[in-house]
PDB file of N, CA and C in Angstrom:
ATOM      1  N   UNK A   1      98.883 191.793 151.939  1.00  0.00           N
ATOM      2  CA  UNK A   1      98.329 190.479 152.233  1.00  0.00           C
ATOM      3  C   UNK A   1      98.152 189.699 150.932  1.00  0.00           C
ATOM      4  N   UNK A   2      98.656 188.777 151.033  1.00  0.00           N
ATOM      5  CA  UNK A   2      98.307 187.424 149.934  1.00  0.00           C
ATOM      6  C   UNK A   2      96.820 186.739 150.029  1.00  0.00           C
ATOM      7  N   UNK A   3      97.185 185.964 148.964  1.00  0.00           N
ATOM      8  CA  UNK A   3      95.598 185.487 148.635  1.00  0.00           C
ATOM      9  C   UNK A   3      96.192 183.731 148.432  1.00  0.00           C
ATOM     10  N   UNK A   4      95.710 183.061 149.592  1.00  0.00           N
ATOM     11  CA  UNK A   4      95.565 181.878 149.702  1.00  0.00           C
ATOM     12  C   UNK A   4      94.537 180.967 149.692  1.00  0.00           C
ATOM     13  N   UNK A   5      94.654 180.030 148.737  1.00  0.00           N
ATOM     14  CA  UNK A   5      93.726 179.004 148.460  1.00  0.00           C
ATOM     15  C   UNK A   5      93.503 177.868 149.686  1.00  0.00           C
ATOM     16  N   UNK A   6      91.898 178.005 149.825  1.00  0.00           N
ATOM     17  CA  UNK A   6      91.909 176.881 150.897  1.00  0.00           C
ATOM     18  C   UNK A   6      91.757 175.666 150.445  1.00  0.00           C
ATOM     19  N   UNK A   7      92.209 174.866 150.760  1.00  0.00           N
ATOM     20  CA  UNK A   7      92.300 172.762 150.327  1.00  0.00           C
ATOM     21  C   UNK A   7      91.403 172.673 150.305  1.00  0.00           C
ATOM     22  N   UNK A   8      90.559 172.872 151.391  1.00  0.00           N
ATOM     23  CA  UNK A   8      89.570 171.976 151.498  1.00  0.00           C
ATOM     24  C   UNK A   8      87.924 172.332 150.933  1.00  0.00           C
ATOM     25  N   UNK A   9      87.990 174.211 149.863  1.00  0.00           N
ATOM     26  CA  UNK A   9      87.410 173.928 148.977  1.00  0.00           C
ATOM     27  C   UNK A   9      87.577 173.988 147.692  1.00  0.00           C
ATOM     28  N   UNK A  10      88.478 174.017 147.490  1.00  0.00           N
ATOM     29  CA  UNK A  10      89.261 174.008 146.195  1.00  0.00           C
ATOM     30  C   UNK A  10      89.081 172.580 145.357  1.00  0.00           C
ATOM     31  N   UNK A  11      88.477 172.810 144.005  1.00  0.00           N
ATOM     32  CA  UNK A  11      87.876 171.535 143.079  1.00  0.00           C
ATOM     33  C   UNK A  11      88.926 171.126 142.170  1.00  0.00           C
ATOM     34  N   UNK A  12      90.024 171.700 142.470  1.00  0.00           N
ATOM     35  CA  UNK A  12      91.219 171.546 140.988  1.00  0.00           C
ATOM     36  C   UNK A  12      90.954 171.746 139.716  1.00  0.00           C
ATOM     37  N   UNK A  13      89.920 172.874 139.459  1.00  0.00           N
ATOM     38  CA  UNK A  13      89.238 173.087 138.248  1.00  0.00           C
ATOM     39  C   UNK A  13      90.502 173.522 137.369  1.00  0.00           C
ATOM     40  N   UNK A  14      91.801 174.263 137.796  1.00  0.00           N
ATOM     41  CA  UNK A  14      92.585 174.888 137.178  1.00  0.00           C
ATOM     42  C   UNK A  14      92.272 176.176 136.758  1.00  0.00           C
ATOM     43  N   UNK A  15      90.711 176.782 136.864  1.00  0.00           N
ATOM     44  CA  UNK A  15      90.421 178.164 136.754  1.00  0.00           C
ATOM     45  C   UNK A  15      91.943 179.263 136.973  1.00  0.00           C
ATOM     46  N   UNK A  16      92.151 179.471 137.791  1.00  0.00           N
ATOM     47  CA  UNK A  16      93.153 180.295 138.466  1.00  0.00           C
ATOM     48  C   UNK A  16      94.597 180.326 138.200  1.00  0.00           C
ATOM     49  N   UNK A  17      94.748 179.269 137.884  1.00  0.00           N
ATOM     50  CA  UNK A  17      96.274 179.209 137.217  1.00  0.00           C
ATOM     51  C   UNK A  17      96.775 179.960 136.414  1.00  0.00           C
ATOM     52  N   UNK A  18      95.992 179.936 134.901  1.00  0.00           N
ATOM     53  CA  UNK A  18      95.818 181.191 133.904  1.00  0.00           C
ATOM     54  C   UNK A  18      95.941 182.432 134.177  1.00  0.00           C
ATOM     55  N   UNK A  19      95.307 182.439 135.529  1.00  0.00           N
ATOM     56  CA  UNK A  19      94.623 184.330 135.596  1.00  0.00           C
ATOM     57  C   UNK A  19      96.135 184.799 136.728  1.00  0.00           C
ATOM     58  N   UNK A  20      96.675 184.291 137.281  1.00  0.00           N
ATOM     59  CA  UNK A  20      97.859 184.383 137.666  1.00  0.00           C
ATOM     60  C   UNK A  20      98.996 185.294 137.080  1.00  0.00           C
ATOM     61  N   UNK A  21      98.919 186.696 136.837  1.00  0.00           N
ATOM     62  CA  UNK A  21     100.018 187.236 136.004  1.00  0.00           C
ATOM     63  C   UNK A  21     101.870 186.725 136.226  1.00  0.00           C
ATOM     64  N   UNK A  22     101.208 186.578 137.565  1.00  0.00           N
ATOM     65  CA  UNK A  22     102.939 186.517 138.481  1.00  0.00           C
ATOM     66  C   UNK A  22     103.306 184.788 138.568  1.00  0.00           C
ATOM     67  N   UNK A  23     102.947 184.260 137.909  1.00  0.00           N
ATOM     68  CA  UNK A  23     102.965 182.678 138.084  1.00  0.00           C
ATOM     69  C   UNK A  23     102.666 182.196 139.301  1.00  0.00           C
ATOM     70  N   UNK A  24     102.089 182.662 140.261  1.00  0.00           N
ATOM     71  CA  UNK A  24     102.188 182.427 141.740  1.00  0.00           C
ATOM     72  C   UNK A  24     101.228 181.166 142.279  1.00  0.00           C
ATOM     73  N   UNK A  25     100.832 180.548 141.351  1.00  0.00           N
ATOM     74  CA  UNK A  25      99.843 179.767 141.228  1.00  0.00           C
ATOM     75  C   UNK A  25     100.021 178.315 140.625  1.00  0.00           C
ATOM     76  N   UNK A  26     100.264 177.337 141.147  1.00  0.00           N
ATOM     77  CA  UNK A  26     100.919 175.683 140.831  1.00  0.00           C
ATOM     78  C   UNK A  26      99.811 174.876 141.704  1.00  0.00           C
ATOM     79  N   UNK A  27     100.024 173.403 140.876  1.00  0.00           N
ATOM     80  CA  UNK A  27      98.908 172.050 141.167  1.00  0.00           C
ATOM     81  C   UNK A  27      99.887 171.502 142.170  1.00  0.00           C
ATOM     82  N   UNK A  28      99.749 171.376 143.484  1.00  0.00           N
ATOM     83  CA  UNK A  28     100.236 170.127 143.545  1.00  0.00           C
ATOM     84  C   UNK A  28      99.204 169.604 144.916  1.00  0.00           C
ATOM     85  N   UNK A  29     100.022 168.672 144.665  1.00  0.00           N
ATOM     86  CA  UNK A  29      99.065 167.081 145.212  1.00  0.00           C
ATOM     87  C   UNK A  29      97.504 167.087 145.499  1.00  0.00           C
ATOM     88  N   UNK A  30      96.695 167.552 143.732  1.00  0.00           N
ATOM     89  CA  UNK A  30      95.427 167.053 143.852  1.00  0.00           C
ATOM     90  C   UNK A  30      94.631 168.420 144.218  1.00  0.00           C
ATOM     91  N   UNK A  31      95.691 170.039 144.817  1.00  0.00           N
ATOM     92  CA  UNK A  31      94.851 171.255 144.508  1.00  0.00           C
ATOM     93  C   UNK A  31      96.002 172.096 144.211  1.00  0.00           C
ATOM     94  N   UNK A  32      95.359 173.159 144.465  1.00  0.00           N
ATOM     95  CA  UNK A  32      96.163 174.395 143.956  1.00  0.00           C
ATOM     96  C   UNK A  32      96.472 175.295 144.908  1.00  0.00           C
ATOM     97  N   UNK A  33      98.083 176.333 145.260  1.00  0.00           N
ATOM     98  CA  UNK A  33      98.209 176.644 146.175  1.00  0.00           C
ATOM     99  C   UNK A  33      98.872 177.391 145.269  1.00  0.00           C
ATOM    100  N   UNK A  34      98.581 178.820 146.158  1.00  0.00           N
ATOM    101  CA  UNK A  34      99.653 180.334 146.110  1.00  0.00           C
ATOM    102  C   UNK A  34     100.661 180.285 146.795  1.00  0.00           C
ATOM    103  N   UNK A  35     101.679 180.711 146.156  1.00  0.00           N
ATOM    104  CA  UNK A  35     103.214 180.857 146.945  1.00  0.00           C
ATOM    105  C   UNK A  35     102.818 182.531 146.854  1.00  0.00           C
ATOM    106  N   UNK A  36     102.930 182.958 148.350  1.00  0.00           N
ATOM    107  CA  UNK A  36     102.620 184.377 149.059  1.00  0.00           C
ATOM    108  C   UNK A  36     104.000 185.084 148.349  1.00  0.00           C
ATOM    109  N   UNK A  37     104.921 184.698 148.003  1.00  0.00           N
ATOM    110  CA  UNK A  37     106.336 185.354 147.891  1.00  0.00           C
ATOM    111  C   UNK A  37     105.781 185.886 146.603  1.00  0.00           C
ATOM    112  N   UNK A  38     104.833 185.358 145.725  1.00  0.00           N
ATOM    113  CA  UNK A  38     104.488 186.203 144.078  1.00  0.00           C
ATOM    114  C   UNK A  38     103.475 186.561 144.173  1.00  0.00           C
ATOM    115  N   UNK A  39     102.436 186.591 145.076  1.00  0.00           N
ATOM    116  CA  UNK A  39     101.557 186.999 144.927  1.00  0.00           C
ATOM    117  C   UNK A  39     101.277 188.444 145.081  1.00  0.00           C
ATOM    118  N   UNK A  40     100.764 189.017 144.271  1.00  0.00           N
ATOM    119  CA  UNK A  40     100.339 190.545 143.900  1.00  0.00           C
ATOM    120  C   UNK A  40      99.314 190.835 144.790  1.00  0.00           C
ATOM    121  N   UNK A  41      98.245 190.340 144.827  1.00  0.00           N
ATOM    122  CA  UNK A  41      97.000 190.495 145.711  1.00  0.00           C
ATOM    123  C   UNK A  41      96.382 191.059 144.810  1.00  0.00           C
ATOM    124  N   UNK A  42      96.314 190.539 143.604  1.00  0.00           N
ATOM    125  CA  UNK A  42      95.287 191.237 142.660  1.00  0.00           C
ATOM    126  C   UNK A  42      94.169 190.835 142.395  1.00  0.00           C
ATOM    127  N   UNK A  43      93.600 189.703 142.784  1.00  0.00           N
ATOM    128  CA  UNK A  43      92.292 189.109 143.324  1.00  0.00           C
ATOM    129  C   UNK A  43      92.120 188.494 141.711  1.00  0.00           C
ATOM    130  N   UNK A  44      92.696 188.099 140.529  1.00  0.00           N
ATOM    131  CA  UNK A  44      91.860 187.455 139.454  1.00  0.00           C
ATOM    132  C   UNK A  44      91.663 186.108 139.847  1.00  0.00           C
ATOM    133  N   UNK A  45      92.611 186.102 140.803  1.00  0.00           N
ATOM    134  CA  UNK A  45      92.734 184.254 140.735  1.00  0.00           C
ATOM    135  C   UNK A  45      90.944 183.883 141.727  1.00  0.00           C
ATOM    136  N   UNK A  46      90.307 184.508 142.837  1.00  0.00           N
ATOM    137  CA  UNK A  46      89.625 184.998 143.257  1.00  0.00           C
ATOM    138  C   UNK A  46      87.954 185.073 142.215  1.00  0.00           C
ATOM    139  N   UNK A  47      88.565 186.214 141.618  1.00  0.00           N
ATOM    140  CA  UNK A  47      87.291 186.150 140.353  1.00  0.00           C
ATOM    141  C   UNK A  47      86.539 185.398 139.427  1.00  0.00           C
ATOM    142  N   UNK A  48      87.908 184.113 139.274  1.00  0.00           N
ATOM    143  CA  UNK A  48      87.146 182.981 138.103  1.00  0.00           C
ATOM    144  C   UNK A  48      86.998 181.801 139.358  1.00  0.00           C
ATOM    145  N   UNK A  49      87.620 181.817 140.504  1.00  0.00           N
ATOM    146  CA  UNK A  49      87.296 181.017 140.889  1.00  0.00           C
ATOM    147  C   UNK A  49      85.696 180.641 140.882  1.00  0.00           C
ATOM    148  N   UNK A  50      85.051 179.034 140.651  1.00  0.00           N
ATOM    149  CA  UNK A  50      83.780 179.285 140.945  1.00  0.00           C
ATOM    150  C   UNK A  50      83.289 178.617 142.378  1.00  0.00           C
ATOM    151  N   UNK A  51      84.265 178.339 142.972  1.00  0.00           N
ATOM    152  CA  UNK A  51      83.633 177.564 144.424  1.00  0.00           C
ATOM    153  C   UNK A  51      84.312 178.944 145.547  1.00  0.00           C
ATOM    154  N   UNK A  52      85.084 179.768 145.381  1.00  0.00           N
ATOM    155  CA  UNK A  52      85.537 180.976 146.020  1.00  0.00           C
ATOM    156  C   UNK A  52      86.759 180.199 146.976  1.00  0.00           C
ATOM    157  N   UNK A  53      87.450 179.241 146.444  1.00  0.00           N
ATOM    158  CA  UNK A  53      88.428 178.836 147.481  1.00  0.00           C
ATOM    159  C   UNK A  53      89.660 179.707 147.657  1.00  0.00           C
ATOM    160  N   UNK A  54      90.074 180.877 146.460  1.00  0.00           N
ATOM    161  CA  UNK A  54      90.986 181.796 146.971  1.00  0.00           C
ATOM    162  C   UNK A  54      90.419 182.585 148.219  1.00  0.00           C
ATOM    163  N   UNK A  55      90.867 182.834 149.075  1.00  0.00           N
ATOM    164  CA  UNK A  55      91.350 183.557 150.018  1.00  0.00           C
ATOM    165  C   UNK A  55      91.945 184.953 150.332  1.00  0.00           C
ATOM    166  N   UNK A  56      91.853 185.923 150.712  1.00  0.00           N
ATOM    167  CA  UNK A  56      92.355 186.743 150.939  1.00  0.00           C
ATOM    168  C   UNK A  56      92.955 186.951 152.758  1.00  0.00           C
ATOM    169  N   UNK A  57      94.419 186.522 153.217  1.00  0.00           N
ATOM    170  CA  UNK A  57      95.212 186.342 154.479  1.00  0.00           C
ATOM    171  C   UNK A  57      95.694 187.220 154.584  1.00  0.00           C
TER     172      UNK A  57
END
């Protein structure tokens, strides 16, 4: 299972981008969304988040 960011609490802090080993992690239009095809499920992106909008699906 992947770890998807929800829109609607996601602040566009950019926290998570960084912590992304697999690049799986891009801005677009105003938040940030995981492409499931790279995602590891390694939960960092998760950890710095500070509003908890990653997801685990």
């Amino acid at each position: 299972m992947a770890y998807q960011i929800d829109a609607n609490e996601c602040i566009a802090c950019g926290a998570c981008e960084p912590e992304c080993a697999e690049g799986a992690i891009s801005e677009q239009g105003g938040t940030y969304v995981i492409d499931a095809a790279k995602c590891q499920d390694c939960g960092n992106c998760a950890d710095v988040c500070p509003v908890g909008a990653p997801k685990k699906m």
